[in-house]
PDB file of N, CA and C in Angstrom:
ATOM      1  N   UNK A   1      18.440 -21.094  31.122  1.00  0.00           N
ATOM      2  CA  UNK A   1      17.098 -20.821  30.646  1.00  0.00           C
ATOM      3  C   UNK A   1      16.112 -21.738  31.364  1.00  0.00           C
ATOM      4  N   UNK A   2      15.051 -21.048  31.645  1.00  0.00           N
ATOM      5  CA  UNK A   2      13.832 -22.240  32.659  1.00  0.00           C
ATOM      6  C   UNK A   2      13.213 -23.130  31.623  1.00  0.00           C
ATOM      7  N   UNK A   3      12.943 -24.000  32.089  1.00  0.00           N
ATOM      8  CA  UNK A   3      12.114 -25.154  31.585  1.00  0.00           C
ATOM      9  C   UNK A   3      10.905 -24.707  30.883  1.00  0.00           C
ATOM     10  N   UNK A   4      10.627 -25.801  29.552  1.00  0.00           N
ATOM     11  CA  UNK A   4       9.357 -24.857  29.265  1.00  0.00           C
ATOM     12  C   UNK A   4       8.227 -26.214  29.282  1.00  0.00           C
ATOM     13  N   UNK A   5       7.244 -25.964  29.895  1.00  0.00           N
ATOM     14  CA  UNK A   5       6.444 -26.692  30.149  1.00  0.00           C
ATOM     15  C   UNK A   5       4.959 -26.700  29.541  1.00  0.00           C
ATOM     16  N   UNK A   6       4.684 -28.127  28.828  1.00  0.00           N
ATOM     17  CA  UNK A   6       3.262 -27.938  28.090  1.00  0.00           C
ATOM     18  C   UNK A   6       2.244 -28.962  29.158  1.00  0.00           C
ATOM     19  N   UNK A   7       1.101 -29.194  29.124  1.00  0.00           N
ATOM     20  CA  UNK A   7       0.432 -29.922  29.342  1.00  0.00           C
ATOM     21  C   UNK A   7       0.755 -31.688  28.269  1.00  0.00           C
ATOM     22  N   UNK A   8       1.035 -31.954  27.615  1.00  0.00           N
ATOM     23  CA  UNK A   8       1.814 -32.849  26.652  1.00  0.00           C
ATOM     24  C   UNK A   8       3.173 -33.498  27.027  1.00  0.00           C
ATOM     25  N   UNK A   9       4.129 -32.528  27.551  1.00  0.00           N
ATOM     26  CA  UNK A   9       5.691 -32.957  27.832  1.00  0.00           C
ATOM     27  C   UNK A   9       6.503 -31.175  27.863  1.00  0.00           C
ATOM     28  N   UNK A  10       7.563 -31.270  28.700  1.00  0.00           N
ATOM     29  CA  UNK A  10       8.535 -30.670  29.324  1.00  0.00           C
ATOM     30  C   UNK A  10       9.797 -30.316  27.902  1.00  0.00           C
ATOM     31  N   UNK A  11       9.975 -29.320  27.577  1.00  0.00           N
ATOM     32  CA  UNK A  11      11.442 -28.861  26.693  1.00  0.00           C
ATOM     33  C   UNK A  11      12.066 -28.781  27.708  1.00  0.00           C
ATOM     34  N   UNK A  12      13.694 -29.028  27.950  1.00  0.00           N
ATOM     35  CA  UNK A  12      14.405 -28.353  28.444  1.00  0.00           C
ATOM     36  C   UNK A  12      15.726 -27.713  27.577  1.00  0.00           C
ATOM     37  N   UNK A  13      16.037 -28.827  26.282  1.00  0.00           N
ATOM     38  CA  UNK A  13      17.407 -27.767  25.426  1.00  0.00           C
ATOM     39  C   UNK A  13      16.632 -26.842  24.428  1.00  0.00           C
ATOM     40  N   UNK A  14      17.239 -26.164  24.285  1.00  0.00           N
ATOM     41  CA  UNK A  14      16.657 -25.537  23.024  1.00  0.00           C
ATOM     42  C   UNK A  14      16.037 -25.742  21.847  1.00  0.00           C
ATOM     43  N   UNK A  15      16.686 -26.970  21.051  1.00  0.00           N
ATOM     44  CA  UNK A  15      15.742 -27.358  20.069  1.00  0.00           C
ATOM     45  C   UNK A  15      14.854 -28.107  20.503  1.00  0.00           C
ATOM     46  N   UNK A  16      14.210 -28.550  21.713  1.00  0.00           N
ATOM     47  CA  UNK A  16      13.475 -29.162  22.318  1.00  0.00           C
ATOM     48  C   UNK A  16      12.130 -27.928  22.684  1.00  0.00           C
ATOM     49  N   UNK A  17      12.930 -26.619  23.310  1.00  0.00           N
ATOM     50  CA  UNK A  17      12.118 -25.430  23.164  1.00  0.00           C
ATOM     51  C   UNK A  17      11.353 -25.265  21.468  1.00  0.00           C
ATOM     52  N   UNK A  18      12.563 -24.837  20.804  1.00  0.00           N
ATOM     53  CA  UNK A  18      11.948 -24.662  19.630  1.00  0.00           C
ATOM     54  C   UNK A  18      10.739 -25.687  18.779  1.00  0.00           C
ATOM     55  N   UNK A  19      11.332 -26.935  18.684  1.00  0.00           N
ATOM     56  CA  UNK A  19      10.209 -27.704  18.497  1.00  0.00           C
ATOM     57  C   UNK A  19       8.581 -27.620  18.861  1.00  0.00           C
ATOM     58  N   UNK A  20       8.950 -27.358  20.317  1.00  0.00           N
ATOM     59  CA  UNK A  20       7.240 -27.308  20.881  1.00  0.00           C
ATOM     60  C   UNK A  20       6.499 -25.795  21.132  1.00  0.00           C
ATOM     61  N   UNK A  21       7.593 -25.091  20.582  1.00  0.00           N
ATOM     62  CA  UNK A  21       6.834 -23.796  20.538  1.00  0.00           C
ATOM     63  C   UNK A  21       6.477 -23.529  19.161  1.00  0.00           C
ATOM     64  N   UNK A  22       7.246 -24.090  17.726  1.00  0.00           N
ATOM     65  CA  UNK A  22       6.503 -24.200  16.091  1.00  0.00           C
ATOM     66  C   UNK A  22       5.457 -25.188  16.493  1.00  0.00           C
ATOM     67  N   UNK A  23       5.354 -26.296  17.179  1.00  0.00           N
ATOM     68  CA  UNK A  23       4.379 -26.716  16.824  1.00  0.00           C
ATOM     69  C   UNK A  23       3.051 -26.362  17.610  1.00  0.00           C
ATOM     70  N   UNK A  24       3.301 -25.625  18.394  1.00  0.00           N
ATOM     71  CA  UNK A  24       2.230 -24.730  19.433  1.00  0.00           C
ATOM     72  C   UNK A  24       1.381 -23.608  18.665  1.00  0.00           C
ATOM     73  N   UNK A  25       2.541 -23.013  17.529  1.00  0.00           N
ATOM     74  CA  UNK A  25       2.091 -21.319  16.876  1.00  0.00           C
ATOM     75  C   UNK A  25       2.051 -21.953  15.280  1.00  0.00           C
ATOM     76  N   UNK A  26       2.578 -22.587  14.693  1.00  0.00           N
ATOM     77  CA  UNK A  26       2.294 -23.487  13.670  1.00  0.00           C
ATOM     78  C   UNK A  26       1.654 -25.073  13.660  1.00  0.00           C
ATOM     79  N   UNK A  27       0.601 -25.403  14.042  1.00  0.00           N
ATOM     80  CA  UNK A  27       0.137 -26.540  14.041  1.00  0.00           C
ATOM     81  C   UNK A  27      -0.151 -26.910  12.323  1.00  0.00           C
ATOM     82  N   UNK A  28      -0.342 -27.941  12.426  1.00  0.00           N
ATOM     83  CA  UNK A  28      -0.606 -28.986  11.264  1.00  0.00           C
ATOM     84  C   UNK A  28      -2.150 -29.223  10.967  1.00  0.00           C
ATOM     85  N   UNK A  29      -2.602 -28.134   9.894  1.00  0.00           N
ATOM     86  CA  UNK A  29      -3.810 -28.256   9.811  1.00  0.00           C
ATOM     87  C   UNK A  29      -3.813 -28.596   8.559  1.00  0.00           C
ATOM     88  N   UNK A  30      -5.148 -30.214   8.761  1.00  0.00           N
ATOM     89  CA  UNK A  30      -5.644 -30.584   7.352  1.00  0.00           C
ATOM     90  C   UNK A  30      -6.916 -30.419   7.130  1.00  0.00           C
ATOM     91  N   UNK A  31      -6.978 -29.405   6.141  1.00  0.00           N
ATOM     92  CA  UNK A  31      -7.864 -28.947   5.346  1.00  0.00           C
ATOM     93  C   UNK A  31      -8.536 -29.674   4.152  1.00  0.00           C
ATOM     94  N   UNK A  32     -10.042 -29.975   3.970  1.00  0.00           N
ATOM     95  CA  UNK A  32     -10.282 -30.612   2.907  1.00  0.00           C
ATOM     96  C   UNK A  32     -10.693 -29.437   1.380  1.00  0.00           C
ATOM     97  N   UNK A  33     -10.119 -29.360   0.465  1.00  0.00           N
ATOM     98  CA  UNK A  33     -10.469 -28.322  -0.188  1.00  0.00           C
ATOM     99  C   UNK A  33     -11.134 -28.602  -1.759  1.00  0.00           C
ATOM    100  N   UNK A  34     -11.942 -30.251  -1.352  1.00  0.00           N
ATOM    101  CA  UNK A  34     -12.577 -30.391  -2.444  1.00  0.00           C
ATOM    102  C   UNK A  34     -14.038 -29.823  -2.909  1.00  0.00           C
ATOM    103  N   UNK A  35     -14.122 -28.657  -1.580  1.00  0.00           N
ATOM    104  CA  UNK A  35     -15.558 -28.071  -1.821  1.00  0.00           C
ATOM    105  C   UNK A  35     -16.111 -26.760  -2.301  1.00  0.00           C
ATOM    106  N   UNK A  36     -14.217 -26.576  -2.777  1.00  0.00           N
ATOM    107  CA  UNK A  36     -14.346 -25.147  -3.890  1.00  0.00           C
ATOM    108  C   UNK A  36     -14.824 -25.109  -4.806  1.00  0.00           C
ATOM    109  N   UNK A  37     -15.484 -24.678  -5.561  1.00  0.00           N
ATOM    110  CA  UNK A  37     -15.863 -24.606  -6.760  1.00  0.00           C
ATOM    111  C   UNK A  37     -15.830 -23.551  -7.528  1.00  0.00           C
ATOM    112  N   UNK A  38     -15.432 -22.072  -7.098  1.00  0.00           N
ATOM    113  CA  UNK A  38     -15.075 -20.846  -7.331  1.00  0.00           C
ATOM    114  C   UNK A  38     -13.717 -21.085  -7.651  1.00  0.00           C
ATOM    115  N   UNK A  39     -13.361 -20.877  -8.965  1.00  0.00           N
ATOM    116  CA  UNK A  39     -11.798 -20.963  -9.613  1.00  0.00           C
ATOM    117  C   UNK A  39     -11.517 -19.397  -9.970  1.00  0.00           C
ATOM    118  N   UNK A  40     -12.505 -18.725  -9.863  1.00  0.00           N
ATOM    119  CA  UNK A  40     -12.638 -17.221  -9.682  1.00  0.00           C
ATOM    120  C   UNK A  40     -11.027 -16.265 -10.416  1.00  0.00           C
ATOM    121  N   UNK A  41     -10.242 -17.376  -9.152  1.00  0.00           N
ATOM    122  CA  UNK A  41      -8.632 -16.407  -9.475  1.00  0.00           C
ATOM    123  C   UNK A  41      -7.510 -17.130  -9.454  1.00  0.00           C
ATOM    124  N   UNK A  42      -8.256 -18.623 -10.705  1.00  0.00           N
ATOM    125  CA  UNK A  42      -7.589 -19.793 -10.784  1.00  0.00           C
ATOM    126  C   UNK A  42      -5.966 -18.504 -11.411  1.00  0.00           C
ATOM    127  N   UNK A  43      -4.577 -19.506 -11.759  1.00  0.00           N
ATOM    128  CA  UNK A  43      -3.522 -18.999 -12.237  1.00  0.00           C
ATOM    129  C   UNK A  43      -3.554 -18.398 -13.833  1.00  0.00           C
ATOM    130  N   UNK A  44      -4.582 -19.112 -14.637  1.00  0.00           N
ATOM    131  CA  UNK A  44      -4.438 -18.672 -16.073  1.00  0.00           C
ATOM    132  C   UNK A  44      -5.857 -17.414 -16.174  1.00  0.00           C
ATOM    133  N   UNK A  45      -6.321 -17.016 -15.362  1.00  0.00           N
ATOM    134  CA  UNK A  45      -7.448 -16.020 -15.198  1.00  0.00           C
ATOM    135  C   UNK A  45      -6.766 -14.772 -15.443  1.00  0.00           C
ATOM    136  N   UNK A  46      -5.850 -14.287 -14.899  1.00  0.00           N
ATOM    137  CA  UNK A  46      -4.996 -12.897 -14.511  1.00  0.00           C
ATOM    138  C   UNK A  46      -4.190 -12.434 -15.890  1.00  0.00           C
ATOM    139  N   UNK A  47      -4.298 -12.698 -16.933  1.00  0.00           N
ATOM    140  CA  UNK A  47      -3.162 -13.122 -17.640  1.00  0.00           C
ATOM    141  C   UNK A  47      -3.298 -11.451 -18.648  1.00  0.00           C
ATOM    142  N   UNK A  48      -4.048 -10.873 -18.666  1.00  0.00           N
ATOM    143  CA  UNK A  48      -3.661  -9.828 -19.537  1.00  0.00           C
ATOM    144  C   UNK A  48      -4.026  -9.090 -18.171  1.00  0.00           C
ATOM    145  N   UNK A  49      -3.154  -7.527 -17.934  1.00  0.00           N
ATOM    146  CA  UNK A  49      -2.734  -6.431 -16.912  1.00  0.00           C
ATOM    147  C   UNK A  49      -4.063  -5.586 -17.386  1.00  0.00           C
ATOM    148  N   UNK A  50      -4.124  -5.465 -15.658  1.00  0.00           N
ATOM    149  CA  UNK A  50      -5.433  -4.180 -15.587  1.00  0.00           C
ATOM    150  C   UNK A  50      -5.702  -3.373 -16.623  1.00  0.00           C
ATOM    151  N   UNK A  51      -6.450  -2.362 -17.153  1.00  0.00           N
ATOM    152  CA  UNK A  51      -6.345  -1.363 -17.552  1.00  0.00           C
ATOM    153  C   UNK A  51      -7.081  -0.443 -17.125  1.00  0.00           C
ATOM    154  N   UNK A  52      -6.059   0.558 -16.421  1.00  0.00           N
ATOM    155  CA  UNK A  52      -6.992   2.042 -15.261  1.00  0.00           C
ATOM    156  C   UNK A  52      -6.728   2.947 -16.403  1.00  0.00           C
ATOM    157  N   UNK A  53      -7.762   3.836 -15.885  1.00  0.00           N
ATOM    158  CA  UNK A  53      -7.465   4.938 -16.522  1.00  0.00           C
ATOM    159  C   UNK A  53      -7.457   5.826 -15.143  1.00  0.00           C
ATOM    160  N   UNK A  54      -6.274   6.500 -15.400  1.00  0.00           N
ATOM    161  CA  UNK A  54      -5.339   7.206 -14.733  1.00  0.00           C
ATOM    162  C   UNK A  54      -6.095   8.843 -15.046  1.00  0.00           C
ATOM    163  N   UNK A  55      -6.770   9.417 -14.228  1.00  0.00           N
ATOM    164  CA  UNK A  55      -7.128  10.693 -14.678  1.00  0.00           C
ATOM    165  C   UNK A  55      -7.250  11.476 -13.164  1.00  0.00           C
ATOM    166  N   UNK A  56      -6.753  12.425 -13.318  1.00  0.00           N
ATOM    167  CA  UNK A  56      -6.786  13.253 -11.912  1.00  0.00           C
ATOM    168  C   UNK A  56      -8.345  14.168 -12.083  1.00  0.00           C
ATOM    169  N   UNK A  57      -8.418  14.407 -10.759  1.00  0.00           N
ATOM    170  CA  UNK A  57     -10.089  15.558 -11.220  1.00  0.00           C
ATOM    171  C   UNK A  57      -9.653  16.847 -10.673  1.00  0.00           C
ATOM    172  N   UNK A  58     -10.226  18.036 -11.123  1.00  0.00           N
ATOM    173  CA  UNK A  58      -9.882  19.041 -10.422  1.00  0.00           C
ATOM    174  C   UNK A  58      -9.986  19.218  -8.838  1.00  0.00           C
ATOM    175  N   UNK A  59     -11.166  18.381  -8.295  1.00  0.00           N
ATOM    176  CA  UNK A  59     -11.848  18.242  -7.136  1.00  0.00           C
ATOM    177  C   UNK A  59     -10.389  17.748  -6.016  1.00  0.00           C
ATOM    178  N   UNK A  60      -9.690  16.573  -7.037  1.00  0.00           N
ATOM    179  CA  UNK A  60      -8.829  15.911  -5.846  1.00  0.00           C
ATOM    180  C   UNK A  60      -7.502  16.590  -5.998  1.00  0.00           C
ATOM    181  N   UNK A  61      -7.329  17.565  -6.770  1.00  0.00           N
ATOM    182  CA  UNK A  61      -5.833  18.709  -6.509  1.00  0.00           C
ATOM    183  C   UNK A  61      -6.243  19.284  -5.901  1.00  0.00           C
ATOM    184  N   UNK A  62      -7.579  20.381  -5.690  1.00  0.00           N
ATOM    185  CA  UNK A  62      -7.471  21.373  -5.269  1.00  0.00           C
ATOM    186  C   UNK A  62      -7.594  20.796  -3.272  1.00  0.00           C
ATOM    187  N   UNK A  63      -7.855  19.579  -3.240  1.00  0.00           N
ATOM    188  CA  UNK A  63      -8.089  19.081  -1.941  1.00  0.00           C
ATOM    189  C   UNK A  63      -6.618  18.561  -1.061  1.00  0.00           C
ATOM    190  N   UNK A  64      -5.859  18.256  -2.191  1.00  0.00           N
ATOM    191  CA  UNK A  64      -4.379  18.123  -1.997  1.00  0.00           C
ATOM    192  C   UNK A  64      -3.919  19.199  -1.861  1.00  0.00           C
ATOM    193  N   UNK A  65      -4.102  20.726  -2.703  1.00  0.00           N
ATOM    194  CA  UNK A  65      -3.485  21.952  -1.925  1.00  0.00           C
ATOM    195  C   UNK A  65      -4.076  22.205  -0.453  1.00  0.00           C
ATOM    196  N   UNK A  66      -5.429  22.109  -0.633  1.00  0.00           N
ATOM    197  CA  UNK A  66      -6.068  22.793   0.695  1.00  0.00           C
ATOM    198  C   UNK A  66      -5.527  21.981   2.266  1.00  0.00           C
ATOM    199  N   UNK A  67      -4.711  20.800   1.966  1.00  0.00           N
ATOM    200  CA  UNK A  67      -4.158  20.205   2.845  1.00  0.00           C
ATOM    201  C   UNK A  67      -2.984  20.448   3.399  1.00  0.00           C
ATOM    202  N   UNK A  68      -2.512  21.304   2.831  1.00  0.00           N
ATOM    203  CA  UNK A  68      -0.926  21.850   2.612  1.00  0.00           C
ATOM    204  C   UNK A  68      -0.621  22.565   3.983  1.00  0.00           C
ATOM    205  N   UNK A  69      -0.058  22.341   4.689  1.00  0.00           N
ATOM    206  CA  UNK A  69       0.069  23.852   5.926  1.00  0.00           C
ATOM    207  C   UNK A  69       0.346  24.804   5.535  1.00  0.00           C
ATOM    208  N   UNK A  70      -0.088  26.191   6.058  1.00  0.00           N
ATOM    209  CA  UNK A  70       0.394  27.114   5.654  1.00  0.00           C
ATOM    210  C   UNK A  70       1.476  27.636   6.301  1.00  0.00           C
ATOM    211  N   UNK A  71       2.432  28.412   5.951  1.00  0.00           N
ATOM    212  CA  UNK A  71       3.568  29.275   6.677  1.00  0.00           C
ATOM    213  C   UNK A  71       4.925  27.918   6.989  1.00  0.00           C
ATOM    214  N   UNK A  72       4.786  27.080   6.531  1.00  0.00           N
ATOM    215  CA  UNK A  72       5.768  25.934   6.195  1.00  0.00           C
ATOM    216  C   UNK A  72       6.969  26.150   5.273  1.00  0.00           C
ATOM    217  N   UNK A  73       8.093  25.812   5.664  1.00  0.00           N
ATOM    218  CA  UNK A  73       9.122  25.969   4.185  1.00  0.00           C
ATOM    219  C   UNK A  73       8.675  25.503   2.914  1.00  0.00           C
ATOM    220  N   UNK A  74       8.979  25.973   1.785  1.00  0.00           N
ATOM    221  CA  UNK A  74       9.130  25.429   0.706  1.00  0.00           C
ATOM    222  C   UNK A  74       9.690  23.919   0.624  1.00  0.00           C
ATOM    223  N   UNK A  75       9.143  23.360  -0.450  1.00  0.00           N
ATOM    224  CA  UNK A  75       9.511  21.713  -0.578  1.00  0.00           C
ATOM    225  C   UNK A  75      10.506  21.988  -1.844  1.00  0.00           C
ATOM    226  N   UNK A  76      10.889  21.274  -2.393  1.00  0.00           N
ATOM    227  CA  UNK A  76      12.130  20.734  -3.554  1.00  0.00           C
ATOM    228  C   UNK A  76      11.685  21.784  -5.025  1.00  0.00           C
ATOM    229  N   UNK A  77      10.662  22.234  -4.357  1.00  0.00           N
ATOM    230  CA  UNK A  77      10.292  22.770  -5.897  1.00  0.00           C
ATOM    231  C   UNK A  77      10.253  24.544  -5.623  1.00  0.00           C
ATOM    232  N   UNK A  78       9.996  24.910  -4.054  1.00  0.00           N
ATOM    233  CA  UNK A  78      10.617  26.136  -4.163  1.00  0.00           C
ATOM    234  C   UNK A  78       9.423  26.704  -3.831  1.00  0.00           C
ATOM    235  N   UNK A  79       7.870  26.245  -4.343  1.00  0.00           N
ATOM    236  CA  UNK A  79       7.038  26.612  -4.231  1.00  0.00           C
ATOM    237  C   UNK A  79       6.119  26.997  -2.944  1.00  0.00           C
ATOM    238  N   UNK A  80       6.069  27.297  -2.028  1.00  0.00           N
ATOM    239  CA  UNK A  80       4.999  27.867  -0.270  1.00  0.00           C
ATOM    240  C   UNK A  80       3.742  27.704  -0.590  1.00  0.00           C
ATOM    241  N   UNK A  81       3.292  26.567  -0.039  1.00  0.00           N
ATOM    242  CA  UNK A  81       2.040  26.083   0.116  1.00  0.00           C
ATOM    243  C   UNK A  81       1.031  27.153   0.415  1.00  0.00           C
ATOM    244  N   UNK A  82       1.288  28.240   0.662  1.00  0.00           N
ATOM    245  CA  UNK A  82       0.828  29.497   0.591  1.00  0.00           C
ATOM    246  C   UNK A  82       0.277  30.298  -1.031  1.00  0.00           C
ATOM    247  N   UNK A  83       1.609  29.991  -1.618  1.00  0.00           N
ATOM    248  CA  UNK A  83       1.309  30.445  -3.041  1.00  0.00           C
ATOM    249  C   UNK A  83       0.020  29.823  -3.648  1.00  0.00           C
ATOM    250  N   UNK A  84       0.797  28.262  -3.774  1.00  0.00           N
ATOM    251  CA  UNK A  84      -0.451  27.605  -4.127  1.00  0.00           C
ATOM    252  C   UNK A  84      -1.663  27.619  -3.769  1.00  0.00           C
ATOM    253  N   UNK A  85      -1.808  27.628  -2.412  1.00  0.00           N
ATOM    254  CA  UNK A  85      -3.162  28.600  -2.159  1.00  0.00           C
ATOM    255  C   UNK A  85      -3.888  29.539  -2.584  1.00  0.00           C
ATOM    256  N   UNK A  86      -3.024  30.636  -2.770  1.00  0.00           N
ATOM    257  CA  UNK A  86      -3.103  32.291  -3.470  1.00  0.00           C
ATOM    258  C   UNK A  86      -3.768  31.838  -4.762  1.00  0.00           C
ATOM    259  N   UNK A  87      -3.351  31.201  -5.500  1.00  0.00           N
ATOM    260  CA  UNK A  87      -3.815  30.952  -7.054  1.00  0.00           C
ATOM    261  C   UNK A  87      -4.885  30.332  -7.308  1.00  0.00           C
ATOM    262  N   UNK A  88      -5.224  29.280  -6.532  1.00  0.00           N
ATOM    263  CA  UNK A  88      -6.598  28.631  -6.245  1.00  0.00           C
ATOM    264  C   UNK A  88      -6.549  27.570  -7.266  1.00  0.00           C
ATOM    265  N   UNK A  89      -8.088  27.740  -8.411  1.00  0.00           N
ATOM    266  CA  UNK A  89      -8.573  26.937  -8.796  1.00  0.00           C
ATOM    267  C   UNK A  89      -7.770  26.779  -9.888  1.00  0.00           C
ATOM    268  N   UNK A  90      -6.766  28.297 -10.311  1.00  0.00           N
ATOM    269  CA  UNK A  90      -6.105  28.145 -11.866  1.00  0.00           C
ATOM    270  C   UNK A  90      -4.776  27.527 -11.538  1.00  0.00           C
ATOM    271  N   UNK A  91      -4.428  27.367 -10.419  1.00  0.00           N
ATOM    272  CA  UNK A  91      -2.977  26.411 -10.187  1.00  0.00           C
ATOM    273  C   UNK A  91      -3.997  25.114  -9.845  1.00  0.00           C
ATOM    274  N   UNK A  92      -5.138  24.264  -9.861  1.00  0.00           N
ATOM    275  CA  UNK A  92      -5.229  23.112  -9.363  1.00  0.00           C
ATOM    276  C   UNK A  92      -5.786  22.492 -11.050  1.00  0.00           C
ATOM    277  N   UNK A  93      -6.542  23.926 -11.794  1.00  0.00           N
ATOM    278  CA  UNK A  93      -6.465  23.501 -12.926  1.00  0.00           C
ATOM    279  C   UNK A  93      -4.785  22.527 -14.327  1.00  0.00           C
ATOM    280  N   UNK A  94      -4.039  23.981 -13.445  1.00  0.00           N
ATOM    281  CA  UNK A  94      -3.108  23.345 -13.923  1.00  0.00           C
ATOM    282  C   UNK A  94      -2.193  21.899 -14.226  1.00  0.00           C
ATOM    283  N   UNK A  95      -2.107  22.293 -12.986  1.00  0.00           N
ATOM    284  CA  UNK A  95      -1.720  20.627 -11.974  1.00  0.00           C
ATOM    285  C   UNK A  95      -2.309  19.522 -12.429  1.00  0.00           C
ATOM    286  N   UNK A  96      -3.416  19.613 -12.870  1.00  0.00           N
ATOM    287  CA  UNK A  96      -4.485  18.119 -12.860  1.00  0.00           C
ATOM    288  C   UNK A  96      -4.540  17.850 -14.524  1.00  0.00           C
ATOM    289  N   UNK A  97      -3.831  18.848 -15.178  1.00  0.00           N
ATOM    290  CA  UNK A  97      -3.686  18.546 -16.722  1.00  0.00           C
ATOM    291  C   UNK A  97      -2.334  18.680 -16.856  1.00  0.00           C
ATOM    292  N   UNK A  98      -1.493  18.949 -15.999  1.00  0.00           N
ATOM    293  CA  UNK A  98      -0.138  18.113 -15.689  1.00  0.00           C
ATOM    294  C   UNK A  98       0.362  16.831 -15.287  1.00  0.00           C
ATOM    295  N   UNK A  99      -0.498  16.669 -14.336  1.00  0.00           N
ATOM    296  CA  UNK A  99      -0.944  14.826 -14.032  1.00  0.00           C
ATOM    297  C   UNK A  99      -1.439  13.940 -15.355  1.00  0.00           C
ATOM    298  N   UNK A 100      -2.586  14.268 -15.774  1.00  0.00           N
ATOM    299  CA  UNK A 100      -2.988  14.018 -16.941  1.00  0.00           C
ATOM    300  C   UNK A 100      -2.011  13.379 -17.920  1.00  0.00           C
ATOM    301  N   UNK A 101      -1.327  14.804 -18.679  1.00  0.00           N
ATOM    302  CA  UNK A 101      -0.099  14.344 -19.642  1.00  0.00           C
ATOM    303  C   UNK A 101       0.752  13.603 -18.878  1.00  0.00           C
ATOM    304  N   UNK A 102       1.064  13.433 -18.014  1.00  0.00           N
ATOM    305  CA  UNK A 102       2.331  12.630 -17.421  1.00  0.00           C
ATOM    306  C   UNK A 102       1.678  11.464 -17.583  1.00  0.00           C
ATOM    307  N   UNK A 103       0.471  10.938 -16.766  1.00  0.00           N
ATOM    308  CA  UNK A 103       0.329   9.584 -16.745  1.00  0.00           C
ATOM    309  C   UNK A 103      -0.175   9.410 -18.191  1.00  0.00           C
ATOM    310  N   UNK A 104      -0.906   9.887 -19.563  1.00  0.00           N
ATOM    311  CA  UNK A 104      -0.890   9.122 -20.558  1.00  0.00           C
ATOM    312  C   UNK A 104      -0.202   8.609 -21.207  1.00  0.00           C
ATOM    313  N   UNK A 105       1.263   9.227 -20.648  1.00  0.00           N
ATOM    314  CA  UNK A 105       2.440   9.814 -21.380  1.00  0.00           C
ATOM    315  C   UNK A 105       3.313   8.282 -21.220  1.00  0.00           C
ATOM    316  N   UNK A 106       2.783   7.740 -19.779  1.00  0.00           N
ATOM    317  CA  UNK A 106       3.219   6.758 -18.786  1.00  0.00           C
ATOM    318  C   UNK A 106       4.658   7.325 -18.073  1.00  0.00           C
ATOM    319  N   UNK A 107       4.830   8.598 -17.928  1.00  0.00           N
ATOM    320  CA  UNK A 107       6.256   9.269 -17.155  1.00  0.00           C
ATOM    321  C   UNK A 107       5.495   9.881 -15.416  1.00  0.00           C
ATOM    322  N   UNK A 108       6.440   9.459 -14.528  1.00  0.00           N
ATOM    323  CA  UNK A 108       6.025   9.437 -13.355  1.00  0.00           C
ATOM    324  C   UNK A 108       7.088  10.249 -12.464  1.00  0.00           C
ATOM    325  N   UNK A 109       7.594  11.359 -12.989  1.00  0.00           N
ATOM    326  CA  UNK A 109       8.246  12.183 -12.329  1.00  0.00           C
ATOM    327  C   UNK A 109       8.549  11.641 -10.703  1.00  0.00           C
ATOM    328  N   UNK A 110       9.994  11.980 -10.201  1.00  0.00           N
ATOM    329  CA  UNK A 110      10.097  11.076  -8.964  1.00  0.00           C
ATOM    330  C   UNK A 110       9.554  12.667  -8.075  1.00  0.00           C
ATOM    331  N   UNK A 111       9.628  13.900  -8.192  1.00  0.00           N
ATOM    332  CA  UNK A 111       8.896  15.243  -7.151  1.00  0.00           C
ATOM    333  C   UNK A 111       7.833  14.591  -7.342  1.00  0.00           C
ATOM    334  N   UNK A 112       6.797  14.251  -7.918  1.00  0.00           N
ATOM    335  CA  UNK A 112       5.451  14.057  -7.887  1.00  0.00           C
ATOM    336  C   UNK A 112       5.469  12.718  -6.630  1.00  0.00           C
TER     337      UNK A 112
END
């Protein structure tokens, strides 16, 4: 293996490589960090879990079918992105108050 050469000093074994190449890509930086004052997202801040509300809109199914290719095989469910097409707004109606009950339900079907 060739020599590895810094402006500082010469590696030639390997942990001699390794050494001066962590301390080349990892240097030793001291930071003064007494000028925070934003505790913003100190550790005891986080302590009770989000609460989303989980609601699908008709707007973002029917934009998820219209994305679909057409003339594609069927997926796991049998259904041709074609069909779903065909039906329109009353299959995206569906769908989005199928989403609905699932997530209030907190069940997350693994097809979905």
């Amino acid at each position: 293996m060739p020599t590895l050469a810094t402006r500082q000093r010469t590696a030639c074994t390997v942990q001699e490589k390794t050494e001066l190449l962590y301390k080349q890509f990892y240097p030793t930086v001291k930071a003064d960090l007494n000028d925070i004052s934003d505790v913003t997202f100190a550790d005891s801040i986080g302590v009770r879990p989000l609460q989303l509300e989980c609601k699908a809109t008709i707007g973002e199914v029917e934009q998820a079918i219209r994305r679909q290719r057409a003339g594609k095989a069927p997926g796991k469910d049998g259904l041709p992105a074609d069909f779903l097409k065909a039906i329109g707004r009353l299959m995206a109606e569906a769908i989005t108050s199928l989403l609905d009950a699932y997530w209030s339900a907190g069940y997350y079907p693994a097809r979905f």
